[in-house]
Protein backbone atom coordinates (compact mmCIF):
# COMPACT_ATOMS: atom_id res chain seq x y z
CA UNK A 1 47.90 60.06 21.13
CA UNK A 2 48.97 59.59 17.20
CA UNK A 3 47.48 61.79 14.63
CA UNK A 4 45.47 58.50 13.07
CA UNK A 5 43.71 58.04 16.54
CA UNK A 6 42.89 62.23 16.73
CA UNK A 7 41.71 61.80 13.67
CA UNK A 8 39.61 58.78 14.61
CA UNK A 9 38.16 60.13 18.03
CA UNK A 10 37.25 63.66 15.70
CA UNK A 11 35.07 61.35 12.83
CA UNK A 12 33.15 59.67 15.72
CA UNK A 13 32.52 62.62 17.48
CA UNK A 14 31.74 64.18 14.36
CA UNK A 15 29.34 60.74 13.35
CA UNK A 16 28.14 61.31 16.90
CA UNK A 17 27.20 64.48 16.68
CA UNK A 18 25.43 64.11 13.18
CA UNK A 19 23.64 61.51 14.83
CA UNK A 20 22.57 63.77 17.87
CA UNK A 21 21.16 66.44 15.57
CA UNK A 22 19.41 63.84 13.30
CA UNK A 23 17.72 62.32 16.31
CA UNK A 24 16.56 65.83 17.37
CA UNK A 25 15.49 67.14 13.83
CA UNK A 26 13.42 63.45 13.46
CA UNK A 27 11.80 64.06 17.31
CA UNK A 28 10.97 67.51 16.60
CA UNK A 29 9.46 66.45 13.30
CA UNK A 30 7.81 63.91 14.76
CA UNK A 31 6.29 66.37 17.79
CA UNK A 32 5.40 68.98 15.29
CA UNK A 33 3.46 66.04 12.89
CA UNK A 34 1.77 65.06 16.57
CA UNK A 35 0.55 68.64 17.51
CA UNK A 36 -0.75 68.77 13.77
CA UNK A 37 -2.48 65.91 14.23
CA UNK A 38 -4.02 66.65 17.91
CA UNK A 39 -5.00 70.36 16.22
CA UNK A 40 -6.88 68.49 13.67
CA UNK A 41 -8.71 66.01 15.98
CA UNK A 42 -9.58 68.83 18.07
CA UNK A 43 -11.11 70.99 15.09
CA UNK A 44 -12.80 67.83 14.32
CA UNK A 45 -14.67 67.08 17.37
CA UNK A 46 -15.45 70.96 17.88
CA UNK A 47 -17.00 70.90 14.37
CA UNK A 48 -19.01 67.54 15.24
CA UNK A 49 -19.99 69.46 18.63
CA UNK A 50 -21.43 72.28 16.88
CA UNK A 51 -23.24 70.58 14.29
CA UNK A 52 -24.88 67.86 17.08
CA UNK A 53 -25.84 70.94 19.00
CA UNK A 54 -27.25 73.21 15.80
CA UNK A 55 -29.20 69.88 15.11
CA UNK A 56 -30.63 69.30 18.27
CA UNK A 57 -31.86 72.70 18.59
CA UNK A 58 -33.33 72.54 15.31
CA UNK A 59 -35.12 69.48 15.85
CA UNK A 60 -36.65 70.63 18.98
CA UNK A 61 -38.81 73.35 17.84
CA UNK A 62 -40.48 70.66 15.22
CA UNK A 63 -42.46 68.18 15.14
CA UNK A 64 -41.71 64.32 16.08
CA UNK A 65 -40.53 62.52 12.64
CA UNK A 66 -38.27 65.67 11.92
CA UNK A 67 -36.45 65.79 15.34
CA UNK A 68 -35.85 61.92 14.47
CA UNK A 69 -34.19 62.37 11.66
CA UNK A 70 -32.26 65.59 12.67
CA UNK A 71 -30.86 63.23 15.34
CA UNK A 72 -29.81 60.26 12.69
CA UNK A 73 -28.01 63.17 10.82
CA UNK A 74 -26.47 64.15 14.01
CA UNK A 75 -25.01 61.05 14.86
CA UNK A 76 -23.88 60.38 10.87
CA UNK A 77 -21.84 63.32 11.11
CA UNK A 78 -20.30 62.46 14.50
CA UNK A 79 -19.67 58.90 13.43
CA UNK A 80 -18.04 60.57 10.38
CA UNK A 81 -15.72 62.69 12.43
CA UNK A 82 -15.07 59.79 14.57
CA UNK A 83 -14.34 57.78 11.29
CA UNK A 84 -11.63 60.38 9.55
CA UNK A 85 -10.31 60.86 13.76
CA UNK A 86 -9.93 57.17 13.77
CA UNK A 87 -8.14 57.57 9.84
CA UNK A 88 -5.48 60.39 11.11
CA UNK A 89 -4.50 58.38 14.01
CA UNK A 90 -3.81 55.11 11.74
CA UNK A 91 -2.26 56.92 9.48
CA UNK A 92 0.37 58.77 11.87
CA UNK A 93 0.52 55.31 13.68
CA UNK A 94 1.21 53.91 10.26
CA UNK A 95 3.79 56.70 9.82
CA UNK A 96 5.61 55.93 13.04
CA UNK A 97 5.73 52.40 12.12
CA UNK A 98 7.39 52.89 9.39
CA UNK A 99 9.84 55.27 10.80
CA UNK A 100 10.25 52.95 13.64
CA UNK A 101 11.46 50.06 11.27
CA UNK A 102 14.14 52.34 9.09
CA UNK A 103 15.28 53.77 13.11
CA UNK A 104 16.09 50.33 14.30
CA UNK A 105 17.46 48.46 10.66
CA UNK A 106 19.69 51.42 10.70
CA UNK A 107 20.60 51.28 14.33
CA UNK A 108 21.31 47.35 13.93
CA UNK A 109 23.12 48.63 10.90
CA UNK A 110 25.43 51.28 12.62
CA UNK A 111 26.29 49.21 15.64
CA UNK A 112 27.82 46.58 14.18
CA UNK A 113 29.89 49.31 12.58
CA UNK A 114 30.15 51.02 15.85
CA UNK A 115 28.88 50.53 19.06
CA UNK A 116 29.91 53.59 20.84
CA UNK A 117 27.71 55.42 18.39
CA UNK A 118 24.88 53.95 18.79
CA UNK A 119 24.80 54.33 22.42
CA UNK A 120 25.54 58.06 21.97
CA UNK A 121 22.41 57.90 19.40
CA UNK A 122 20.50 55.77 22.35
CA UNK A 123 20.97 58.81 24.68
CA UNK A 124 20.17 61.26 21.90
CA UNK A 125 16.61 59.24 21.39
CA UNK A 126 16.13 59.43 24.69
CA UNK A 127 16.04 62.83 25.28
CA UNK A 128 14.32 63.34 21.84
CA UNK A 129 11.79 61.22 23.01
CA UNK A 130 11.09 63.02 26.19
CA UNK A 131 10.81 66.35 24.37
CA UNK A 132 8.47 64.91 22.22
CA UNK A 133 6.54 63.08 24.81
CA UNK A 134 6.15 66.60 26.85
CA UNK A 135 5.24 68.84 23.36
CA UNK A 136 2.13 66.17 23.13
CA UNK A 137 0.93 66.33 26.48
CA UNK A 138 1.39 70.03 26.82
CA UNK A 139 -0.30 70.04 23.25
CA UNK A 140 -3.46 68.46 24.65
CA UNK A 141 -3.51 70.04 28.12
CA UNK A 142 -3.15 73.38 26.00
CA UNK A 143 -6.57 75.71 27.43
């Protein structure tokens, strides 16, 4: 081989490799923002939990009209914590959207430069994606 075409084959495995280690940084990102967001939707529900239960309690040693309405404020605060649940996961779904759209402009961008690189990238995502796929589920099966 010519010096040009070493030279060539070292920038795209050098591109490749940039490419590689982006993927993984934006996947691990992307897990660690998921087991953030599956920490805070737990907290959330155990809070809601414990204030249903403290309420029910409470209204059970009184009389009629006061367990009523310690049940209404039991299920305004779990509708709340349903309500900012329901916010978090738009938001990260918002998030991913977003990230989504710059991933594939850039992709469509990059392989009409070069298409060897973005199937190296395709790989890359792939196994990001797994990684990321297993840190959520072992996030939520977590004891």
């Amino acid at each position: 081989m010519t010096d040009a075409t070493d030279k060539k084959t070292d920038e795209l495995d050098d591109q490749v490799e940039e490419a590689v280690e982006n993927a993984m940084a934006a996947a691990e990102a992307a897990s660690d923002e998921a087991s953030d967001l599956v920490g805070d939707l737990t907290d959330a529900a155990s809070e809601a939990i414990g204030k249903a239960t403290a309420a029910a309690s409470e209204a059970a040693g009184k009389a009629t009209a006061v367990a009523s309405e310690a049940a209404s404020k039991a299920t305004a605060a779990a509708s709340d914590a349903a309500s900012q649940a329901k916010a978090l996961a738009a938001d990260a779904m918002d998030d991913a959207g977003e990230f989504i759209d710059d991933a594939s402009d850039w992709i469509q961008e990059k392989y009409r430069e070069n298409p060897a690189l973005v199937l190296g990238l395709a790989a890359a995502a792939g196994v990001a994606l797994l990684v990321g796929v297993g840190a959520i589920v072992r996030a939520i099966t977590r004891d």
